[in-house]
Protein backbone atom coordinates (compact mmCIF):
# COMPACT_ATOMS: atom_id res chain seq x y z
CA UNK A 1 0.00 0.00 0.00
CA UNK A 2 1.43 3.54 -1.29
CA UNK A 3 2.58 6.11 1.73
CA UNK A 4 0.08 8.78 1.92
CA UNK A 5 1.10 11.91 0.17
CA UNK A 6 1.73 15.79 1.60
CA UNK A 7 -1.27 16.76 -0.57
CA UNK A 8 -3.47 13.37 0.34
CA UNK A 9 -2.77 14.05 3.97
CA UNK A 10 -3.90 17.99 3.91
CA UNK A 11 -7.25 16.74 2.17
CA UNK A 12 -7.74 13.63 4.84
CA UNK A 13 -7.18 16.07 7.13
CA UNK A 14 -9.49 19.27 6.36
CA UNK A 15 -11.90 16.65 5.07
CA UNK A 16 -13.27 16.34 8.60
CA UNK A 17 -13.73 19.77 8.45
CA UNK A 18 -17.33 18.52 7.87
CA UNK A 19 -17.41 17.48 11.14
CA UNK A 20 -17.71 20.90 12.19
CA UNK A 21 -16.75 22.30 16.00
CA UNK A 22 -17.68 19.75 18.57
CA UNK A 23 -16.20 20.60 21.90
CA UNK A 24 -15.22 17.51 24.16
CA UNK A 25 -12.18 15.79 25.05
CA UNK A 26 -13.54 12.35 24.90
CA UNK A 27 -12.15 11.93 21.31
CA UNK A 28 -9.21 13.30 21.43
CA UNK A 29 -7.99 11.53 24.97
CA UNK A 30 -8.96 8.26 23.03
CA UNK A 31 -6.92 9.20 20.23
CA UNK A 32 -3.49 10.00 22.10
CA UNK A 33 -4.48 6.50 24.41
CA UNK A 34 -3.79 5.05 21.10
CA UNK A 35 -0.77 6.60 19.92
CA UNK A 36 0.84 5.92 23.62
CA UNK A 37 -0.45 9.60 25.32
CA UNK A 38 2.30 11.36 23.29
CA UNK A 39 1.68 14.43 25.33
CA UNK A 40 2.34 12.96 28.60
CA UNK A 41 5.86 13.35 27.71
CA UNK A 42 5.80 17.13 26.27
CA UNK A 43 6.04 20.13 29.33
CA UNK A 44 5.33 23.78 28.07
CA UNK A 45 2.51 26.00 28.20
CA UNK A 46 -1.10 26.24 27.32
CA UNK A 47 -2.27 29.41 26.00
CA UNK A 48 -5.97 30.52 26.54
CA UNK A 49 -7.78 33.83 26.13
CA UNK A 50 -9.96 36.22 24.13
CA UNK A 51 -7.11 38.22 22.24
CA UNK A 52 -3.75 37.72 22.00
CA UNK A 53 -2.68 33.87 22.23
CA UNK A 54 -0.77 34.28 18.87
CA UNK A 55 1.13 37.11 19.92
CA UNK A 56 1.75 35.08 23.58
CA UNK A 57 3.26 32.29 21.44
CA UNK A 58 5.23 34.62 19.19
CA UNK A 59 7.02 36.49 22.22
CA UNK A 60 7.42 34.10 24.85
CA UNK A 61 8.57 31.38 22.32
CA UNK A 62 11.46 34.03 20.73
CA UNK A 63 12.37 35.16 24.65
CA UNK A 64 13.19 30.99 24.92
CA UNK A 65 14.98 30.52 21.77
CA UNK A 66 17.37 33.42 22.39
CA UNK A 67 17.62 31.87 25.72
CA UNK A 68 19.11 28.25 23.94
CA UNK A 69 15.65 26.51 24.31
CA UNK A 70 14.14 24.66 21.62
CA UNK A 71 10.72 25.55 21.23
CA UNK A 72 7.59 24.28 19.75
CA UNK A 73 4.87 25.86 18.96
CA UNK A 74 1.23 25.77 17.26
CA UNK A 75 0.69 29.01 15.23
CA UNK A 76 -2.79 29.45 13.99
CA UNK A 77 -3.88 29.96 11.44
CA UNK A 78 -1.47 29.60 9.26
CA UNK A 79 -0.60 32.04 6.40
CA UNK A 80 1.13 30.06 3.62
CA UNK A 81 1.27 26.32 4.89
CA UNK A 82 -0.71 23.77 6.63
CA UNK A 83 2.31 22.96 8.12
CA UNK A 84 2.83 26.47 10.19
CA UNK A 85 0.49 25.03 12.89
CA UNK A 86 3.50 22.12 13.90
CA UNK A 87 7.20 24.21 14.33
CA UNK A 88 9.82 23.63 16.36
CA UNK A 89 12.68 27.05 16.65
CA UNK A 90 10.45 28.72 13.78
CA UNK A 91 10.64 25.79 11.26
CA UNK A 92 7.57 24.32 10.17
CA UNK A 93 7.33 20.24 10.15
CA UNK A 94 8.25 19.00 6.86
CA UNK A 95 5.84 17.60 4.36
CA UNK A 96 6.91 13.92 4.40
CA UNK A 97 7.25 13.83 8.15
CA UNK A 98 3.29 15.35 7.95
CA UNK A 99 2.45 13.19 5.88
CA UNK A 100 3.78 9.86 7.97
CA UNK A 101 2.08 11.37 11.00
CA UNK A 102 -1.28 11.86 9.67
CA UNK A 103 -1.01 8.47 8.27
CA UNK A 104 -0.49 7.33 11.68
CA UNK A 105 -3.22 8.95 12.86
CA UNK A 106 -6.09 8.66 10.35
CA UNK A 107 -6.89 4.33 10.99
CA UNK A 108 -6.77 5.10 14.71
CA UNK A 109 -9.70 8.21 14.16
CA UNK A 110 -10.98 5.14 12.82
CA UNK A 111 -11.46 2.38 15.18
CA UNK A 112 -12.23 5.15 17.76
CA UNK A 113 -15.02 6.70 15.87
CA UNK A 114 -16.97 3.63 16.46
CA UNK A 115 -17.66 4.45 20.52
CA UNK A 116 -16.85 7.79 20.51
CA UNK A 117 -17.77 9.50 17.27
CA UNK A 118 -15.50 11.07 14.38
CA UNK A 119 -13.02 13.03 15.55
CA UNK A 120 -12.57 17.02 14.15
CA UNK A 121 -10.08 18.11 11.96
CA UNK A 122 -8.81 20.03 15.17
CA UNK A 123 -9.16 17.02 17.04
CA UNK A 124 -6.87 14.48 14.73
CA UNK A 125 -3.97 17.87 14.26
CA UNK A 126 -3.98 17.70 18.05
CA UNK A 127 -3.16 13.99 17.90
CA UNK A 128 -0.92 14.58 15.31
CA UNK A 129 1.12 17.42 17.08
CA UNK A 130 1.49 15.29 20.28
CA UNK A 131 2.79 12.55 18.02
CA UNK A 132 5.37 15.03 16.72
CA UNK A 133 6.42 17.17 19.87
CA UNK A 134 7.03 13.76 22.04
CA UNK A 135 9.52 12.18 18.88
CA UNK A 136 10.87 15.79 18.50
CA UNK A 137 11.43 15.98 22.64
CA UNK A 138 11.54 19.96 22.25
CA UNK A 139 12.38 21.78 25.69
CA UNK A 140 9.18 23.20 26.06
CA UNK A 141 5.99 23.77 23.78
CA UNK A 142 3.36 26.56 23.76
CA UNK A 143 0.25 25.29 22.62
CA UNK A 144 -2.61 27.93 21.52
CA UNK A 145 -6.30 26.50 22.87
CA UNK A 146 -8.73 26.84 19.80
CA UNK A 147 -11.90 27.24 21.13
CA UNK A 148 -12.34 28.51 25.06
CA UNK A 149 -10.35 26.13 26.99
CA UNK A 150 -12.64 23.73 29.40
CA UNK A 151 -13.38 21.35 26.35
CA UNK A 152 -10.88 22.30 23.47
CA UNK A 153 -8.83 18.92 22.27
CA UNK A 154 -5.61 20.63 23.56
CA UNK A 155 -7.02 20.62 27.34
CA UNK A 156 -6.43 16.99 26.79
CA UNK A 157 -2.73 17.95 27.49
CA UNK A 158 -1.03 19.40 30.77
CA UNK A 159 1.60 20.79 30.58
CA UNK A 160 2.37 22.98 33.71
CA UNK A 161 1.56 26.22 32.67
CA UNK A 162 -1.48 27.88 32.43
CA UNK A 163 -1.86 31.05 30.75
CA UNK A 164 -4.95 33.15 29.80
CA UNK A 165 -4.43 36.34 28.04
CA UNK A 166 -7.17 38.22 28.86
CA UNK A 167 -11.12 37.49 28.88
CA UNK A 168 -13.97 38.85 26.88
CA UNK A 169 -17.07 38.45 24.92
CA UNK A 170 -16.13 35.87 22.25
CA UNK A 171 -17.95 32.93 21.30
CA UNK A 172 -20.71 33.43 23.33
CA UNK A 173 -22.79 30.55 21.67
CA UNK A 174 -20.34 27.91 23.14
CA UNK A 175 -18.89 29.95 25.78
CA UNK A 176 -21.70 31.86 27.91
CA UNK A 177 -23.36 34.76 28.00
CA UNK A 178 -21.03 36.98 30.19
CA UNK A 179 -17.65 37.74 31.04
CA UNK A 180 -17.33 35.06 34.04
CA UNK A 181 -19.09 32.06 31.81
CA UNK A 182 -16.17 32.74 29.72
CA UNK A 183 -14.04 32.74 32.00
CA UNK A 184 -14.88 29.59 33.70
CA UNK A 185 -14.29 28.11 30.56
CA UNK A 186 -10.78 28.96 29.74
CA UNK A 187 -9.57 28.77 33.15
CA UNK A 188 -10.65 25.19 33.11
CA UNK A 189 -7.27 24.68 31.49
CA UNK A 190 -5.37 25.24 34.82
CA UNK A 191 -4.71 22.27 36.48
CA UNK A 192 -4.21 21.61 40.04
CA UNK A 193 -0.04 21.87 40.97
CA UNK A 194 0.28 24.16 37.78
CA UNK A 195 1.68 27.55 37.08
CA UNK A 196 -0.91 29.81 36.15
CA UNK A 197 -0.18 33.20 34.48
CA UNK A 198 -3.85 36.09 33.33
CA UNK A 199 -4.20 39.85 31.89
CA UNK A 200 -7.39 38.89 33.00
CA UNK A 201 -8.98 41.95 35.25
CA UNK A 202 -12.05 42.52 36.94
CA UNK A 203 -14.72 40.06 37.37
CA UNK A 204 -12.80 37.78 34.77
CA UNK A 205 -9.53 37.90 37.68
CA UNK A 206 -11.79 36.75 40.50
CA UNK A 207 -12.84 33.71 38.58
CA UNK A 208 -9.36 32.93 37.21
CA UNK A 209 -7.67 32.99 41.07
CA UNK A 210 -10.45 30.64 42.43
CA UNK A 211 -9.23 27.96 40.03
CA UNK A 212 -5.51 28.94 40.66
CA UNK A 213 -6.06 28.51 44.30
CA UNK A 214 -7.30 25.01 43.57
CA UNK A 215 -10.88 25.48 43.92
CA UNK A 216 -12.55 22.19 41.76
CA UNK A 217 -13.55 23.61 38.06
CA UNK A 218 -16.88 22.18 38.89
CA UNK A 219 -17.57 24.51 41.94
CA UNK A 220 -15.93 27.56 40.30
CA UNK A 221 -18.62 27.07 37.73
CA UNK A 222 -21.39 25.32 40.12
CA UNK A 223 -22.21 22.76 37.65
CA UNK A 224 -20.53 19.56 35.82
CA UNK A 225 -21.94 17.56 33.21
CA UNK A 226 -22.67 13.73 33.97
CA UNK A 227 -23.83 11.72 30.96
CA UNK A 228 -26.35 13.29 29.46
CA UNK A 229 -27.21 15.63 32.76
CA UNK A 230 -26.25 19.06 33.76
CA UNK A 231 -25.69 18.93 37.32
CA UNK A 232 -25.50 21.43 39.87
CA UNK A 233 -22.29 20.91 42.24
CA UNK A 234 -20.67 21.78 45.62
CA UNK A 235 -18.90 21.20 48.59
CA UNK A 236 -22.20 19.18 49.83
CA UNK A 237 -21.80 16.10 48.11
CA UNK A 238 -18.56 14.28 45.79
CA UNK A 239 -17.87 15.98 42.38
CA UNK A 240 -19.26 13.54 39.89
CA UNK A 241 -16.70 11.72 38.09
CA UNK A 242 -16.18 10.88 34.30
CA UNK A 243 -15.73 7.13 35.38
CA UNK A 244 -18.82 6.69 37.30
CA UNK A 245 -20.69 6.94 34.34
CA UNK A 246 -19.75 3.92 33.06
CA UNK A 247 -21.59 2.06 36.08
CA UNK A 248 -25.01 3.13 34.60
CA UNK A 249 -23.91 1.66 31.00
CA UNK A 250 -23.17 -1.63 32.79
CA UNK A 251 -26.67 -1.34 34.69
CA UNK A 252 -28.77 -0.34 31.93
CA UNK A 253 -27.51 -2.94 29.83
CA UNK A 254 -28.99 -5.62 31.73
CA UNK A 255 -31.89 -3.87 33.12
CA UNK A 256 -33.96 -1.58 32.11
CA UNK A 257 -37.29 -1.49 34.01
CA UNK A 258 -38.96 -2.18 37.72
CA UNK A 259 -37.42 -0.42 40.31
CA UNK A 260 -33.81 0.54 41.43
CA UNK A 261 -32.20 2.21 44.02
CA UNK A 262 -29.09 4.57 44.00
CA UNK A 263 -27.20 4.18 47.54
CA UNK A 264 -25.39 6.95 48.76
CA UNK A 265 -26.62 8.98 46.16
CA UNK A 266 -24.29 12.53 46.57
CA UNK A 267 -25.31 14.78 44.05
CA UNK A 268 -27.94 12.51 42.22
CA UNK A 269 -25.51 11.59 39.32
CA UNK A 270 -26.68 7.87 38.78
CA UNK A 271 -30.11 8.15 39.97
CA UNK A 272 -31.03 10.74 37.81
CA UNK A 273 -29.02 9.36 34.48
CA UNK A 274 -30.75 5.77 35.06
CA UNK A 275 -33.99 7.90 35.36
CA UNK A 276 -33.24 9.70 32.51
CA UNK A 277 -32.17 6.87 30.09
CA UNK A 278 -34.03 4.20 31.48
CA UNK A 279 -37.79 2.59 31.58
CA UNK A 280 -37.75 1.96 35.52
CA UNK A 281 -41.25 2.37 37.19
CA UNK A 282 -39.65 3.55 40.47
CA UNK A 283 -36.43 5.38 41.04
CA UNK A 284 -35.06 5.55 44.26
CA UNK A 285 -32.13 7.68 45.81
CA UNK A 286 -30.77 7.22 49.22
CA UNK A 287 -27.95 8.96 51.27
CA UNK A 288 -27.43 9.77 55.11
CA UNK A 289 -25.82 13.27 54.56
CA UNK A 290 -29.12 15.86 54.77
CA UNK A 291 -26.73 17.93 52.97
CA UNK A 292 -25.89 15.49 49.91
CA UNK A 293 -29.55 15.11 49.30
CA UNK A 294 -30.74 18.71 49.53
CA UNK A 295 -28.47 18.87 46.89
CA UNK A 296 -29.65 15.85 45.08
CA UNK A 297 -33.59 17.73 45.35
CA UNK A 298 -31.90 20.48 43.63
CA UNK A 299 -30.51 18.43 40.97
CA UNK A 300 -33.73 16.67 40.45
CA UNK A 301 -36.27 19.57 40.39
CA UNK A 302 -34.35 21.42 38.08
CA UNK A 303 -34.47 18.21 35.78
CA UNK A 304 -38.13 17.80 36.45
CA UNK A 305 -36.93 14.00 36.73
CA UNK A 306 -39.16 11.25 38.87
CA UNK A 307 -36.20 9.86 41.50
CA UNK A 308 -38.13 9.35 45.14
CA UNK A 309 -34.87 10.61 48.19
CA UNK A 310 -35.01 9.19 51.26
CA UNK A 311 -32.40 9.99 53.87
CA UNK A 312 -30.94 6.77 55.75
CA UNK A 313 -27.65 5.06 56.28
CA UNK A 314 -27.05 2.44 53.08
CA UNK A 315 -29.83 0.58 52.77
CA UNK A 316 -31.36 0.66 55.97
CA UNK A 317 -35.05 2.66 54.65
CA UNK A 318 -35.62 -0.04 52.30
CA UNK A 319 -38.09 -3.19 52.65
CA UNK A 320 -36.96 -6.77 51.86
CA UNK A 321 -36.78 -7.79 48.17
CA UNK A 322 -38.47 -4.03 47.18
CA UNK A 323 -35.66 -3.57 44.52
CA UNK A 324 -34.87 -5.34 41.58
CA UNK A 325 -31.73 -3.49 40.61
CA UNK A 326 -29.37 -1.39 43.12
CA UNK A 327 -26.48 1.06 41.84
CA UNK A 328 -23.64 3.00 44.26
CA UNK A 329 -20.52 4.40 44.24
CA UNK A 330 -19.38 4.31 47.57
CA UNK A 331 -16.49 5.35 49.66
CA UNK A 332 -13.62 3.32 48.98
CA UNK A 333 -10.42 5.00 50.16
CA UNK A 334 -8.40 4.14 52.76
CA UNK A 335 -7.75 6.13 56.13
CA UNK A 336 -3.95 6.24 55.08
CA UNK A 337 -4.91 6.97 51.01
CA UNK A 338 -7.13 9.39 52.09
CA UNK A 339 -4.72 11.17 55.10
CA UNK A 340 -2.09 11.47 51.86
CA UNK A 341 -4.41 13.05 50.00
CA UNK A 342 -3.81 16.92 48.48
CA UNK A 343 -4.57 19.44 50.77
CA UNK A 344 -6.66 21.08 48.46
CA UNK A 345 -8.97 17.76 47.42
CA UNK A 346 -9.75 17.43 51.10
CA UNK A 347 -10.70 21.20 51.04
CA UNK A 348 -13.40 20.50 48.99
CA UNK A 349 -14.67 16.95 48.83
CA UNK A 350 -16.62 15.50 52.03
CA UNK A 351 -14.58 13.11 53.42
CA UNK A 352 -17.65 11.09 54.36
CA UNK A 353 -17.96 10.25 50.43
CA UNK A 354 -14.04 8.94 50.42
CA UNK A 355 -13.35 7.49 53.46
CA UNK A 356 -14.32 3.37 54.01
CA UNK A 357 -11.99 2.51 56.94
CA UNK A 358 -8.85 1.32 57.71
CA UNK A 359 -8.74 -1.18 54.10
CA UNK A 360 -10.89 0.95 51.95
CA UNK A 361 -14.00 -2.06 51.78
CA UNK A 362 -15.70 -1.19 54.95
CA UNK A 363 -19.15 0.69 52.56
CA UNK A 364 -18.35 -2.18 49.98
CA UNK A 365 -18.67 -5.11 52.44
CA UNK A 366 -21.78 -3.59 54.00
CA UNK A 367 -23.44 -2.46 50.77
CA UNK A 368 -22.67 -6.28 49.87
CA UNK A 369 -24.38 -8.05 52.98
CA UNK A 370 -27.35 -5.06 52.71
CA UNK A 371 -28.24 -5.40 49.66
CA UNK A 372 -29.07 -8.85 49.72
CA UNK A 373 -31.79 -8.23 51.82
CA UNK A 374 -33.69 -5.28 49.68
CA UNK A 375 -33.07 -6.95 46.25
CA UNK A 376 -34.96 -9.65 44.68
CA UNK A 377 -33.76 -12.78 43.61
CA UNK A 378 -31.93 -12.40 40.74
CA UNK A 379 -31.83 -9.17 41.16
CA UNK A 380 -28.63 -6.80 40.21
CA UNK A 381 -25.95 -5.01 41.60
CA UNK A 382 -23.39 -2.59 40.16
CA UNK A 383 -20.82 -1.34 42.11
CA UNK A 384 -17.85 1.48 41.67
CA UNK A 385 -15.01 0.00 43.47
CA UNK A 386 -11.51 1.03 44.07
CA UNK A 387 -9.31 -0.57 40.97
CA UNK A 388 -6.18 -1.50 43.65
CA UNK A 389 -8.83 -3.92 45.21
CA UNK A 390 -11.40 -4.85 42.93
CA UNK A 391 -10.29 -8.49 42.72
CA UNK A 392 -10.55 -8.50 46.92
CA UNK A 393 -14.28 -6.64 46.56
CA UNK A 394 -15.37 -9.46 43.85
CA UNK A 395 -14.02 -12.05 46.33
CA UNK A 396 -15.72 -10.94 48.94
CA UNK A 397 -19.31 -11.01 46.91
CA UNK A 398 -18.69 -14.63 45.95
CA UNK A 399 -18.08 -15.22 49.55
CA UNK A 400 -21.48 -13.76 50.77
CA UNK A 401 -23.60 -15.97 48.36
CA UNK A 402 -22.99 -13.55 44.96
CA UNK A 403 -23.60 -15.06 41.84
CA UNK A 404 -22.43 -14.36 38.26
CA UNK A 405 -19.42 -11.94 40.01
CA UNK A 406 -17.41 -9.91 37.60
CA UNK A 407 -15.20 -7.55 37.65
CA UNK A 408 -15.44 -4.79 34.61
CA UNK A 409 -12.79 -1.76 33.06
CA UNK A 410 -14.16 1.77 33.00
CA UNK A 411 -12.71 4.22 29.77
CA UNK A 412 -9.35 3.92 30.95
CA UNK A 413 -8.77 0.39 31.40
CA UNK A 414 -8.49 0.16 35.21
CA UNK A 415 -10.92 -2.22 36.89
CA UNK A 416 -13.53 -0.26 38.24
CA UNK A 417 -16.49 -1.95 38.57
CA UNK A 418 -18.40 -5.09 40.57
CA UNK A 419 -21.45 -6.21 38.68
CA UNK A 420 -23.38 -9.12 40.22
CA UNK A 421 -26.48 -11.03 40.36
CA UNK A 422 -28.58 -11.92 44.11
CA UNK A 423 -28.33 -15.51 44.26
CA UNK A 424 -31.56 -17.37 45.07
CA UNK A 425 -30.86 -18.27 48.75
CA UNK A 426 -31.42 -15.95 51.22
């Protein structure tokens, strides 16, 4: 089979232009998971802002270079070639080395497309600049964010600086309506432990220091998305995670209807997904923090979704064999794991949502032995566990009369979840 040309490789590329702008980093993580995560081995700069991210590039990159760095960068857009948007010390890649890498690229866009969707032409050129910057091993790289920051492809990347220009009325349709949606968005791209460096003033400023001083990105904006959900967040209950939602796939994939029950419920994540996307007659929430479920009542009158809360400890409110299907993500950390945790995630997550005892199964064993009693027979359980003892959680269920045990990956390959049947002895 003939190499793919400089000209074939533009039109592959700018052919998904079709695709359009579709903010999300679920493509473009699963492309650089392919290719290795690239990027994990780049360190530089990510550029943000309104106005002025070219010019940010331009100066701090020749500042380096006369300083005897090399220096990558991603100019955009470009003026005579494609190729502008990948240099290293000025130079833009060369055709055939563009052309190898977007070969590389282009079956993997592929395969993914199938569970995630096509990727954007922005999308694969991220992928494709990774690719290049981790063979190249420049001393540090300033990447320009395309659109906003939270969900631009290049957020996929960390490098340890920050930097947002300034912030203004741009792209409201994606962005927001005002000056601090905006700005939530773009300083999404500062990471906890990194440098961060604004222009931003005002209103703009205030936002940008509460996610420099470590504040979640899901409290600075008071909302996440979960699945399909918009959800409102805070300190009350745990920050809904991308991983979790891969417990409700599991669930809904072998049940569908009757009634289920979402232990230790937090914000309302699964509850309201599973009420959401599935058929069930009754949906049930449960959790003993007053505060997690006023939070929960938020979440599900602003959703105008049918999920019944009830405040109790695990399954205590429940009858016997009332359920057919229960769901939870329960504590699972340690006392040491969560005693070593940063500072500034025990600043804002309740430890009552992380902490399961001395070995991290204390919720898992009970939620186990409790659950028994409210499901049916044959009814299901699905189960977020911790991935450094999912083997010890499965062994556990088979010991307390589990059947059909297993122990599935969430997106990232790590074993995540317990899903198992009530056997039907009591």
């Amino acid at each position: 089979m003939a190499s793919l040309t400089y000209q074939g490789a533009i039109e592959a590329l700018t052919d998904r232009g079709r695709f359009g702008i579709r903010l999300g980093l679920g493509r473009t993580r699963a492309l650089l998971r392919e290719l290795g995560n690239p990027h994990e081995q780049v360190r530089g700069v990510l550029v943000a802002g309104t106005n002025g991210k070219g010019s940010v590039l331009a100066l701090a990159g020749a500042a380096l270079q006369a300083a005897g760095y090399r220096v990558a960068t991603t100019p955009k857009p470009h003026l005579v070639t494609y190729r502008e948007r990948l240099q290293i010390d000025g130079r833009p890649v060369d055709p055939v080395t563009f052309a190898r890498l977007v070969e590389e690229v282009l079956p993997i866009a592929e395969r993914i497309s199938r569970r995630h969707g096509d990727p954007t032409e922005f999308e694969l050129l991220t992928a494709v600049v990774f690719r290049w910057f981790a063979e190249e091993q420049p001393d540090v790289a300033l990447v320009e964010v395309g659109l906003g920051g939270r969900l631009d492809a290049t957020n996929a990347w960390d490098g340890g600086v920050a930097a947002i220009t300034n912030v203004a009325l741009d792209h409201m349709e994606q962005l927001g309506p005002t000056v601090e949606a905006i700005a939530r968005e773009k300083a999404a791209i500062i990471e906890r432990g990194d440098v961060a460096v604004t222009g931003a003033t005002g209103s703009a400023l205030a936002v940008v220091r509460r996610r420099a001083g470590g504040e979640p990105l899901s409290h600075v904006a008071g909302r996440t998305g979960f699945r399909t959900l918009i959800l409102r967040t805070d300190r009350r209950a745990l920050i809904p995670r991308p991983e979790t939602e891969g417990l409700v796939d599991l669930l809904l994939g072998r049940i569908r209807t009757g009634r289920v029950l979402d232990v230790g419920t937090g914000a309302g994540c699964l509850a309201l997904s599973l009420a959401a996307e599935g058929d069930f007659d009754l949906v049930t929430a449960v959790d003993a923090s007053a505060e997690a479920l006023s939070l929960a009542r938020e979440n599900r009158d602003a959703l105008g979704l049918p999920v019944a809360l009830i405040r109790g400890d695990l399954c205590g409110p429940l009858g016997a064999h009332s359920m057919d299907a229960v769901i939870s993500n329960p504590p699972y950390l340690t006392e040491r794991e969560y005693a070593e945790l940063d500072p500034s995630v025990k600043a804002w997550e309740p430890a009552q949502a992380l902490v399961s005892g001395p070995d991290g199964l204390h919720a898992t064993v009970r939620l186990l032995r409790e659950t028994r009693e409210v499901l049916r027979p044959g009814g299901w359980l699905a189960v977020e566990v911790d991935c450094t003892r999912a083997g010890e959680a499965a062994a556990r269920a088979e010991s307390l009369g589990w059947m059909d045990v297993a122990i599935h990956a969430d997106l990232f390959g790590r074993e995540r979840y317990l899903l198992a049947r009530r056997s039907a002895q009591s």
